[in-house]
N, C-alpha and C. Protein backbone atom coordinates (compact mmCIF):
# COMPACT_ATOMS: atom_id res chain seq x y z
N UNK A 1 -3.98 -14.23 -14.27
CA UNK A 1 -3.25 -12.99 -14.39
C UNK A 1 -1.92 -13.28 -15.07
N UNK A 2 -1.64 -12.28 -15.97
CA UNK A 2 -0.06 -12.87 -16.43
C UNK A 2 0.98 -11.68 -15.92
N UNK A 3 2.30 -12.00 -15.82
CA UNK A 3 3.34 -11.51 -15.70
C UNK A 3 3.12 -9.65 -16.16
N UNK A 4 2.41 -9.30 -17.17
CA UNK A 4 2.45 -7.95 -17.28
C UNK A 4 1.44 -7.60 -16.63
N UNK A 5 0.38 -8.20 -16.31
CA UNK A 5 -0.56 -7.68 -15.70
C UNK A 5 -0.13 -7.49 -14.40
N UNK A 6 0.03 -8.26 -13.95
CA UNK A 6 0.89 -7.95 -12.54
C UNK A 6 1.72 -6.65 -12.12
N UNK A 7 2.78 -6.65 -13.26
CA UNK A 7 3.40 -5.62 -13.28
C UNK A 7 2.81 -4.53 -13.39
N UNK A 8 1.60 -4.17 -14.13
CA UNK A 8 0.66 -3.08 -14.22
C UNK A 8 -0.06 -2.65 -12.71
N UNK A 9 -0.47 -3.80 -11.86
CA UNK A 9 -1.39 -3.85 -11.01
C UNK A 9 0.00 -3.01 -9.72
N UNK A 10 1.20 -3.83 -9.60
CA UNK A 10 2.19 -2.99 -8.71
C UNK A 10 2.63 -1.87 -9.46
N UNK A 11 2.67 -1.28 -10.31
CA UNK A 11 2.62 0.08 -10.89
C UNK A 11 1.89 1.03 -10.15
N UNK A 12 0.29 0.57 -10.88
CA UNK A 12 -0.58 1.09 -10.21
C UNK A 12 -0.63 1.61 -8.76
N UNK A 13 -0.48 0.26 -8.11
CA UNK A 13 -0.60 0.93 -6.60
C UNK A 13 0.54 1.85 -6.17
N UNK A 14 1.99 1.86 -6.49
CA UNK A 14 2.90 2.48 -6.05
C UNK A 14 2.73 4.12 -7.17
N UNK A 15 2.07 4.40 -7.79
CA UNK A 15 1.17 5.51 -8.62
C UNK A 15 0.58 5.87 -7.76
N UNK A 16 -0.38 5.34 -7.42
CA UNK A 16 -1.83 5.63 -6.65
C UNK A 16 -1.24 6.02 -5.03
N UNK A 17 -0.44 5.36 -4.51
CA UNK A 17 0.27 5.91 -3.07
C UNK A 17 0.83 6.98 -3.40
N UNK A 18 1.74 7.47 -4.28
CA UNK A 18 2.38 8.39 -4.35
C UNK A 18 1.63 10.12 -4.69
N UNK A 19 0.77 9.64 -5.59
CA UNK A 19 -0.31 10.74 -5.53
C UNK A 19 -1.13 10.88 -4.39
N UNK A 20 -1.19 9.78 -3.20
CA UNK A 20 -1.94 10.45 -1.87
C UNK A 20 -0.92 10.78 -0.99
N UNK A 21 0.51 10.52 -1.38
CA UNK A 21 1.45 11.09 -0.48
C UNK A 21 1.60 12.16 -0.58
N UNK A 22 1.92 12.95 -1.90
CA UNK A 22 1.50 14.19 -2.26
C UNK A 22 1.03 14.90 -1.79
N UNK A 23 -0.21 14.64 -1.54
CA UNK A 23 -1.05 15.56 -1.40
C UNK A 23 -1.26 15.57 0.55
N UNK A 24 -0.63 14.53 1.00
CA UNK A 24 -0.32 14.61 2.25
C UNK A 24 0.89 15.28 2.49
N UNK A 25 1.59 15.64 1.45
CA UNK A 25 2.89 16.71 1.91
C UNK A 25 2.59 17.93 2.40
N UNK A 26 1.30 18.20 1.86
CA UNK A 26 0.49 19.60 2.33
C UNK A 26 0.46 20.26 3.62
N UNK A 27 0.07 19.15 4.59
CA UNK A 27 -0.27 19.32 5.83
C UNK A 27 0.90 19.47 6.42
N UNK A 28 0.75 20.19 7.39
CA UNK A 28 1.61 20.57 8.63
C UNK A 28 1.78 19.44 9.19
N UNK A 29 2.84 19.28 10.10
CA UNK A 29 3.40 18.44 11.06
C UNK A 29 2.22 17.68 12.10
N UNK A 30 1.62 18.94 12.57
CA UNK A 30 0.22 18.67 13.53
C UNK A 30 -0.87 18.12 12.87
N UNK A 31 -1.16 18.44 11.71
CA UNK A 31 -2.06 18.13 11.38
C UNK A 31 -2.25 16.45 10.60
N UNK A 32 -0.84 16.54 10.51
CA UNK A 32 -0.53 14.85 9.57
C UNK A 32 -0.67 14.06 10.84
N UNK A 33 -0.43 14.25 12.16
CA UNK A 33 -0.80 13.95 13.10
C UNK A 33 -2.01 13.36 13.79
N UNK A 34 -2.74 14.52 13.48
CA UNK A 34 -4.05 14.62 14.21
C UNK A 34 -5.24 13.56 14.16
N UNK A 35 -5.59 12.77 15.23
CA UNK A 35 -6.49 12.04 15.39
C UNK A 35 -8.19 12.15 14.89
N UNK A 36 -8.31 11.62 13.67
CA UNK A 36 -9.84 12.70 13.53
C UNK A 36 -11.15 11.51 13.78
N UNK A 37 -10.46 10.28 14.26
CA UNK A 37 -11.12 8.91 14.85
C UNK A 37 -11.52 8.27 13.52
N UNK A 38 -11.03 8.50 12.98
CA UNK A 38 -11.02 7.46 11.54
C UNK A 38 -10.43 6.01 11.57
N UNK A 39 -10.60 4.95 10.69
CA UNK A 39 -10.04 3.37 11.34
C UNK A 39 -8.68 3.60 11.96
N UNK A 40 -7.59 4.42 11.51
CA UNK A 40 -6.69 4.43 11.99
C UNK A 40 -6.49 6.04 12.81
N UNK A 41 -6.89 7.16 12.71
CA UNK A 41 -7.06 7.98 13.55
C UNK A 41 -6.77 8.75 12.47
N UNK A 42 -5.21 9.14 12.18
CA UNK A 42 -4.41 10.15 11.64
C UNK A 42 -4.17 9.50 10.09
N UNK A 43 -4.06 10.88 9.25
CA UNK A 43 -2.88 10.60 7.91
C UNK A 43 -1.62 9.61 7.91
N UNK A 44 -1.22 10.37 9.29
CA UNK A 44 -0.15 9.16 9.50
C UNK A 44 -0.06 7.99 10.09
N UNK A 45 -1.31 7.96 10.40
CA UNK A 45 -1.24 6.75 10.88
C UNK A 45 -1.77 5.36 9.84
N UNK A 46 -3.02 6.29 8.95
CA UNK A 46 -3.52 5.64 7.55
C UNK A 46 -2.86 5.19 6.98
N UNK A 47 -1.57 5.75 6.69
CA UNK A 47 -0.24 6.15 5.40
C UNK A 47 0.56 4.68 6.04
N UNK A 48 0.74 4.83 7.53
CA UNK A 48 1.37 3.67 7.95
C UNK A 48 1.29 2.32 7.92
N UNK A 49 -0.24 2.24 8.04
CA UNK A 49 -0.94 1.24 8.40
C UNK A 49 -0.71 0.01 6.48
N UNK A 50 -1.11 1.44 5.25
CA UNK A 50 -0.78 0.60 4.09
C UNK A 50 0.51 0.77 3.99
N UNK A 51 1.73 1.13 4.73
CA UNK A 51 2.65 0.48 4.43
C UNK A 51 3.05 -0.81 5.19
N UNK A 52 2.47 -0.87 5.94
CA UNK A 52 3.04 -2.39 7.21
C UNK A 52 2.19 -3.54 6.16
N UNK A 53 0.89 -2.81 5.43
CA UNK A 53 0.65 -4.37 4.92
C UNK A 53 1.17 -4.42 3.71
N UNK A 54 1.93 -3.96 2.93
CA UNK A 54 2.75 -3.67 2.15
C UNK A 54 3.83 -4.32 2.58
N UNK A 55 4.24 -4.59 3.61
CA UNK A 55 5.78 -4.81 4.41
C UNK A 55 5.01 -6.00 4.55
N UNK A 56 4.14 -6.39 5.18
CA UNK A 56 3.63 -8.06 5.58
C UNK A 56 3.60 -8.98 4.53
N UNK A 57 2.75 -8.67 3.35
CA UNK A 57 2.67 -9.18 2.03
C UNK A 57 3.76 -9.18 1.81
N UNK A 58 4.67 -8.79 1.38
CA UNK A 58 5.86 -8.83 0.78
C UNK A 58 7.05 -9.93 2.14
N UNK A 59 6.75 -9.82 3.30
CA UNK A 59 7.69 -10.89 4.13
C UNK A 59 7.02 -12.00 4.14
N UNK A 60 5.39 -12.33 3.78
CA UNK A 60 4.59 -13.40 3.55
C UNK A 60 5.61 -14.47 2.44
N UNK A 61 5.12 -13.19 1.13
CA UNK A 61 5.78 -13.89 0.17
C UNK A 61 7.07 -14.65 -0.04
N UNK A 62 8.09 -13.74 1.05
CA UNK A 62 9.70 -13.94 0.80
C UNK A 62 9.62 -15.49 1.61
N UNK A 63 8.59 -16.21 2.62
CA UNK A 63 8.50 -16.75 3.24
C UNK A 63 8.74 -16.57 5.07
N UNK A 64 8.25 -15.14 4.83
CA UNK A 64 8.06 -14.71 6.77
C UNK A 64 6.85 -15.30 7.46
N UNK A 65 6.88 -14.52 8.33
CA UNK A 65 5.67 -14.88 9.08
C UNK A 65 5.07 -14.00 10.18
N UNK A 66 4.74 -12.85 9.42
CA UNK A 66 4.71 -11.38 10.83
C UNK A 66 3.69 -11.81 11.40
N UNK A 67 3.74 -11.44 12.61
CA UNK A 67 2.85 -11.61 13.67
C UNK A 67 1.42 -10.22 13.60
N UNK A 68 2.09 -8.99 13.27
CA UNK A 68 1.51 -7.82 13.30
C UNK A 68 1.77 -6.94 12.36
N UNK A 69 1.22 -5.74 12.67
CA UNK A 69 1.72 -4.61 11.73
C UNK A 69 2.96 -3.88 12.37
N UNK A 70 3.54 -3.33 11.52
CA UNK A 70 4.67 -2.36 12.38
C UNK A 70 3.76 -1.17 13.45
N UNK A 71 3.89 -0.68 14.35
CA UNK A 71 3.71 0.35 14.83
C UNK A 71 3.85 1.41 14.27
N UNK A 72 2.55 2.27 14.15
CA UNK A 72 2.80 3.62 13.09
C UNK A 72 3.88 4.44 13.96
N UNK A 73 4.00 4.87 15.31
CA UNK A 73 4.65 5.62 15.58
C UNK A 73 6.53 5.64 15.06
N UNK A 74 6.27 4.22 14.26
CA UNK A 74 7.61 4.18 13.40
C UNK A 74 8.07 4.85 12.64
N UNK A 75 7.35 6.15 12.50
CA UNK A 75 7.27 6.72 11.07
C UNK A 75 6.74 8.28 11.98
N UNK A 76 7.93 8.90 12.39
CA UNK A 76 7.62 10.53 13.07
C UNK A 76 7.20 11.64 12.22
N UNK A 77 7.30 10.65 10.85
CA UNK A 77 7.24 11.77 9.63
C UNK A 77 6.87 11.24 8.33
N UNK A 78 5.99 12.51 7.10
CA UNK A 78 6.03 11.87 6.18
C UNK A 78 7.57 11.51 4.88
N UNK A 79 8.43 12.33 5.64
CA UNK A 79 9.71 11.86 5.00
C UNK A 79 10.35 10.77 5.73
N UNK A 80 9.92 9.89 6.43
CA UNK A 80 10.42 8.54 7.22
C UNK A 80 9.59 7.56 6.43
N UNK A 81 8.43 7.63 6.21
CA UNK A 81 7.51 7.10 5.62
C UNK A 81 8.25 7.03 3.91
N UNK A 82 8.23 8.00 3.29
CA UNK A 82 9.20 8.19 1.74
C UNK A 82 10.31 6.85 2.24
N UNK A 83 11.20 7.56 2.71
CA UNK A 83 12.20 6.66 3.15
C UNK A 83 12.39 5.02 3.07
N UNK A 84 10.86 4.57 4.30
CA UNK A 84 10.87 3.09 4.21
C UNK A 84 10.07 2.90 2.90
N UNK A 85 9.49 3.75 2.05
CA UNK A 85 8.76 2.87 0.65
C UNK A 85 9.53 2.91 -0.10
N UNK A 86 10.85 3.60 0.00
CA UNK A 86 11.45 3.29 -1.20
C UNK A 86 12.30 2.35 -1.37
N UNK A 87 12.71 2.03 0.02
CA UNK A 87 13.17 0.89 -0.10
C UNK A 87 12.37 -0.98 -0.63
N UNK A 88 11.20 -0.47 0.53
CA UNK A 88 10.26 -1.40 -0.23
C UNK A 88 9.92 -1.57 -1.25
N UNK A 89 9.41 -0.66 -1.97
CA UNK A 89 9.17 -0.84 -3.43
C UNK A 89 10.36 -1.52 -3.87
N UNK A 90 11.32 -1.32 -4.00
CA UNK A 90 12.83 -1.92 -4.61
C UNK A 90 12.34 -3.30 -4.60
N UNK A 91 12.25 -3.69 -3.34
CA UNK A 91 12.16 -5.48 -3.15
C UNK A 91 10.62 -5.73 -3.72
N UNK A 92 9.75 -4.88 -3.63
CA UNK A 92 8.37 -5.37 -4.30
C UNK A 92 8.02 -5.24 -5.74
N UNK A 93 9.19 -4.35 -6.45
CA UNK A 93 8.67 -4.54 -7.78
C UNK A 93 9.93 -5.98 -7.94
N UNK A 94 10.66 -5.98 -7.26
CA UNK A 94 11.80 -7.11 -8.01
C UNK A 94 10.98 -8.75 -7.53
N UNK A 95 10.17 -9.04 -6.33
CA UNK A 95 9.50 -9.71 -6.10
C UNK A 95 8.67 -9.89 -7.72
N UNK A 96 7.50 -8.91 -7.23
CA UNK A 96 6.76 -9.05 -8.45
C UNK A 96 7.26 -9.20 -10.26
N UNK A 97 8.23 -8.62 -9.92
CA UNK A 97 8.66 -8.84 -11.74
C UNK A 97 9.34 -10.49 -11.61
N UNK A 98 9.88 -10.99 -10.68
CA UNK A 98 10.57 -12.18 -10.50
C UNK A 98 9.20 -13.29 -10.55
N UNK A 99 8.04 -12.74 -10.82
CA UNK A 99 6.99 -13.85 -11.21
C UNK A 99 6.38 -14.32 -12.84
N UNK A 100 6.55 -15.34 -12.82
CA UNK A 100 6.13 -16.13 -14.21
C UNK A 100 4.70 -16.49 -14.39
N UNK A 101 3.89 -16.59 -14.94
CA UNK A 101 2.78 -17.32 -14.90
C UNK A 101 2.86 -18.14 -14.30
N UNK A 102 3.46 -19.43 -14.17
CA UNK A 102 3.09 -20.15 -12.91
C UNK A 102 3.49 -20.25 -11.34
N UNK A 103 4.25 -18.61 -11.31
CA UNK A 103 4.71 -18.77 -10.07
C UNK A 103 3.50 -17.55 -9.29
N UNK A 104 2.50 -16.91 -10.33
CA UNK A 104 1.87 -16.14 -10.15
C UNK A 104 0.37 -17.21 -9.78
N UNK A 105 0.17 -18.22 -10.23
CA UNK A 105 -0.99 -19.04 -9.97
C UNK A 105 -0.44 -20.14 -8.89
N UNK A 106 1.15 -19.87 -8.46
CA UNK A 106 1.44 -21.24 -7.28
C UNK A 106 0.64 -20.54 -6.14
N UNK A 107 0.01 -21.63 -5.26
CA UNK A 107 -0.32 -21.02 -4.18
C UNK A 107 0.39 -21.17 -2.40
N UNK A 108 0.25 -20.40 -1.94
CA UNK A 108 1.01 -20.08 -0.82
C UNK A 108 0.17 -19.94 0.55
N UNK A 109 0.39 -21.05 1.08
CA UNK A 109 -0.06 -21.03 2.68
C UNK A 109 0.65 -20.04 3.23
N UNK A 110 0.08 -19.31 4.24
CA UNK A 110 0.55 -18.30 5.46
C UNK A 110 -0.73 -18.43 6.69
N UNK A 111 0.15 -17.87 7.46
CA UNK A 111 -0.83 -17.72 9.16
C UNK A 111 -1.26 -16.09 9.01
N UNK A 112 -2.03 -15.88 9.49
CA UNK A 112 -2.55 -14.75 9.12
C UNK A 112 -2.75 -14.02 10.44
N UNK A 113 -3.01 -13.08 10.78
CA UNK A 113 -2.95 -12.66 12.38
C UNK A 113 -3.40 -13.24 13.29
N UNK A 114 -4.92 -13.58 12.87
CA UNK A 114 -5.32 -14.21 14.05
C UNK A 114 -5.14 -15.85 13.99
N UNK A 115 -4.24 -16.36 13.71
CA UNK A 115 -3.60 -17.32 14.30
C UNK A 115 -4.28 -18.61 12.93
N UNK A 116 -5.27 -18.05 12.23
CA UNK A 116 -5.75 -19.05 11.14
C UNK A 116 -4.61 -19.71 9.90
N UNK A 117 -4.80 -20.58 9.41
CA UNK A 117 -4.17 -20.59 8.42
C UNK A 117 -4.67 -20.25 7.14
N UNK A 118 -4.70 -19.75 6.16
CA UNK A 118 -5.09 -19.44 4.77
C UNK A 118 -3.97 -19.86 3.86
N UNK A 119 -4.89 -19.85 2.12
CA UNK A 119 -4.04 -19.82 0.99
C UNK A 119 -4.62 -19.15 0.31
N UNK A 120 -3.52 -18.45 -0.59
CA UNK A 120 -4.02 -17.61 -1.69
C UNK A 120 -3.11 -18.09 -2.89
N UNK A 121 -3.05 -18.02 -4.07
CA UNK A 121 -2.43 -17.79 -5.13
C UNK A 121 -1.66 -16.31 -4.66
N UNK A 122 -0.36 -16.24 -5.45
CA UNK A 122 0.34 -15.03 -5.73
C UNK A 122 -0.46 -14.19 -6.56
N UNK A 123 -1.15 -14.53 -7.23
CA UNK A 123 -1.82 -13.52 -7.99
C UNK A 123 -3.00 -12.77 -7.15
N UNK A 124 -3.84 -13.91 -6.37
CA UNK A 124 -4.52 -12.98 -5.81
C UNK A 124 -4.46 -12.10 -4.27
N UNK A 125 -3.03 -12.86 -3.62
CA UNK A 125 -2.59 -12.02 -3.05
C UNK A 125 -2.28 -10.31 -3.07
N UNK A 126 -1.71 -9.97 -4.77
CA UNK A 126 -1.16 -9.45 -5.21
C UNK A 126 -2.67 -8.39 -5.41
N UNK A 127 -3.80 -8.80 -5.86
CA UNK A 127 -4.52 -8.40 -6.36
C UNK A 127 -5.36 -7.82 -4.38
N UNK A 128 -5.38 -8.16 -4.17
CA UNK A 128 -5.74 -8.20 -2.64
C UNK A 128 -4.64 -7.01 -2.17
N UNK A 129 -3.12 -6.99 -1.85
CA UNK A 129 -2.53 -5.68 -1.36
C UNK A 129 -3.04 -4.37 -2.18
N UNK A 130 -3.21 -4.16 -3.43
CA UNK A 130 -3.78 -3.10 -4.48
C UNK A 130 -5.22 -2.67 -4.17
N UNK A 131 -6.28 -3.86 -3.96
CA UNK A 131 -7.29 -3.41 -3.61
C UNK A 131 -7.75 -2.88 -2.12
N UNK A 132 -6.35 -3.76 -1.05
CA UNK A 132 -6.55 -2.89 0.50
C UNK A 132 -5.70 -1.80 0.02
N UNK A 133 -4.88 -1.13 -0.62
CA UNK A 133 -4.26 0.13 -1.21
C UNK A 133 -5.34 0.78 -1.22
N UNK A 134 -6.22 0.53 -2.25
CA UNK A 134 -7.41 1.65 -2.88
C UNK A 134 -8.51 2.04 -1.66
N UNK A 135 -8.59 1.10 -1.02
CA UNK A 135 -9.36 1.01 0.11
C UNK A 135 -8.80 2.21 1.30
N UNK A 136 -7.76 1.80 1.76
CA UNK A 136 -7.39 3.46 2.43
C UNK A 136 -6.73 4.35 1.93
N UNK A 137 -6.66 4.49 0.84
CA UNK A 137 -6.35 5.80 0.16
C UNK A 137 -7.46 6.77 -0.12
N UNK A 138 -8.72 5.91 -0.02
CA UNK A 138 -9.74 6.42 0.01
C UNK A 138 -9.91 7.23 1.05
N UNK A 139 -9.53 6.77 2.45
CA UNK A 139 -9.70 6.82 3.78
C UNK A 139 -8.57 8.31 3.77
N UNK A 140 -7.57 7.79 3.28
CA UNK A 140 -6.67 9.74 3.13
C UNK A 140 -7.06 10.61 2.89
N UNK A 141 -8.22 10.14 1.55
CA UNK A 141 -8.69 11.73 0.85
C UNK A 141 -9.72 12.06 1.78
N UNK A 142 -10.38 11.37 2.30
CA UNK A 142 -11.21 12.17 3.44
C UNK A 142 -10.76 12.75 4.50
N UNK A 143 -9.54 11.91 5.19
CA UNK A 143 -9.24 12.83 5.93
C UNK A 143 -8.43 14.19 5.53
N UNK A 144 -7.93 14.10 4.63
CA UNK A 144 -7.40 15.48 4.02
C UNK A 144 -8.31 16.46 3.63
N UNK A 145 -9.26 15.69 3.29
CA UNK A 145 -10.66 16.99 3.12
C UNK A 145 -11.45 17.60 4.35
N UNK A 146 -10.91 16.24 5.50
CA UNK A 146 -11.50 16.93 7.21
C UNK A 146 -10.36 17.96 7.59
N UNK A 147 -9.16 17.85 6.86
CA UNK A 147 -8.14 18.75 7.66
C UNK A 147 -8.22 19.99 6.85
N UNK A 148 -9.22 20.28 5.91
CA UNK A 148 -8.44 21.46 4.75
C UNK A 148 -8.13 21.28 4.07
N UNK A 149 -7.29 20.35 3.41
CA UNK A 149 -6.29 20.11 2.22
C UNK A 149 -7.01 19.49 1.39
N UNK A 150 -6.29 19.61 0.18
CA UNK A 150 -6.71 19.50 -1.15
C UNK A 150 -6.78 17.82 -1.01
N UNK A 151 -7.51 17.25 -2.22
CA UNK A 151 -7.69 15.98 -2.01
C UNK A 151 -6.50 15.69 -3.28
N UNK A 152 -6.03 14.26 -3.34
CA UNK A 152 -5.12 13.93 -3.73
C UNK A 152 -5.51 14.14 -5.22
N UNK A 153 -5.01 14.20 -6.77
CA UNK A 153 -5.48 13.89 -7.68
C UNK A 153 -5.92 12.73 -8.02
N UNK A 154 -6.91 12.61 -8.89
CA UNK A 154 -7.37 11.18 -9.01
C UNK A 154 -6.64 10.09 -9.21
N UNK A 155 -6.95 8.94 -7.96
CA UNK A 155 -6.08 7.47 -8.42
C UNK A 155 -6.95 6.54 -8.16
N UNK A 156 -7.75 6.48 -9.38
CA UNK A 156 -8.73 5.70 -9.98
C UNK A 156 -7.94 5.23 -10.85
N UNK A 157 -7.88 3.26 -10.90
CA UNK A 157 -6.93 2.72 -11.88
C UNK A 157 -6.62 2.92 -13.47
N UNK A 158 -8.67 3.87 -13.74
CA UNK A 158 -8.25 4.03 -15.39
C UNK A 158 -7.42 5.59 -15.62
N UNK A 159 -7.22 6.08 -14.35
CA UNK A 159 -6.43 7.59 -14.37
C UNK A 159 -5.16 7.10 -14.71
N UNK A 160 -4.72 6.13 -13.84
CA UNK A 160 -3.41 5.31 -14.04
C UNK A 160 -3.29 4.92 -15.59
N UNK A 161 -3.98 4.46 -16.05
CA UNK A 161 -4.03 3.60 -17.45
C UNK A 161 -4.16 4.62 -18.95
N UNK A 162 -5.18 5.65 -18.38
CA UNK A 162 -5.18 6.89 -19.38
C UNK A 162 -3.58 7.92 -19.23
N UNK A 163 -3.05 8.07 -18.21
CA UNK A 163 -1.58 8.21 -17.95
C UNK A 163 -0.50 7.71 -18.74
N UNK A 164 -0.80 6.44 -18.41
CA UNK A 164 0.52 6.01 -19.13
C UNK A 164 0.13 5.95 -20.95
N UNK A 165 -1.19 5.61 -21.10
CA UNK A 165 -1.33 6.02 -22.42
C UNK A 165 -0.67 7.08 -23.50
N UNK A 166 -0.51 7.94 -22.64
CA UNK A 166 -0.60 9.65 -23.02
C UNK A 166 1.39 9.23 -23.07
């Protein structure tokens, strides 16, 4: 992977969140709420869940070592939620742009929840937070289609790519 690609791939996902946030602005208070027994129950709790691994990956990288995810009830709202990504993003595109080709192929031991050790390359770390991104964003548009609401516009990566084309 090189340095722009990268940059394309964290584009992408912070694109692709923002169009299912959207469309989660829709819903009422109760309903961004509401448990519909999905992996994580609620919108908000979905919405939460890819931001804590968003927040993990990124304290992995800085050299942390989280034990867990944040607790969704961290987030009473989808404007608390806005709030902590924008800060994140700040440190995750400056992370990610702060990578070179070979700091994108160094690889990086971490402990992983259940107590294992793993390594990944930065790159495919990187490639790994984007694809658990796509993975429950998927999980939003259904539940937004169990609550009523419109489903997010498409964030399929070549929607992203025909986008910025234009």
């Amino acid at each position: 992977m090189t340095p722009d690609e990268a940059r394309q791939l964290a584009e992408y996902h912070v694109w692709a969140r923002e169009r299912a946030l959207v469309a989660a602005a829709a819903l009422s208070p109760e309903a961004f709420l509401r448990d519909l027994g999905n992996s994580f129950g609620s919108v908000r709790d979905t919405l939460a869940h890819l931001y804590g691994a968003d927040e993990v990956w990124l304290s992995r990288w800085r050299g942390g070592s989280p034990r867990s995810l944040p607790p969704p009830g961290r987030f009473v709202d989808l404007a608390a939620l806005r709030t902590a990504w924008a800060q994140l993003d700040h440190d995750f595109f400056a992370f990610v742009m702060g990578l070179d080709a070979a700091g994108l192929a160094r690889p990086l031991t971490y402990q992983a929840f259940n107590g294992q050790s793993a390594t990944l390359t930065y790159a495919q770390m990187l490639q790994h937070v984007v694809n658990h991104g796509s993975y429950h964003r998927g999980q939003v548009t259904t539940l937004l289609r169990q609550l009523g609401a419109a489903a997010p516009h498409s964030m399929d990566f070549v929607a992203f790519l025909r986008e910025r084309a234009r």
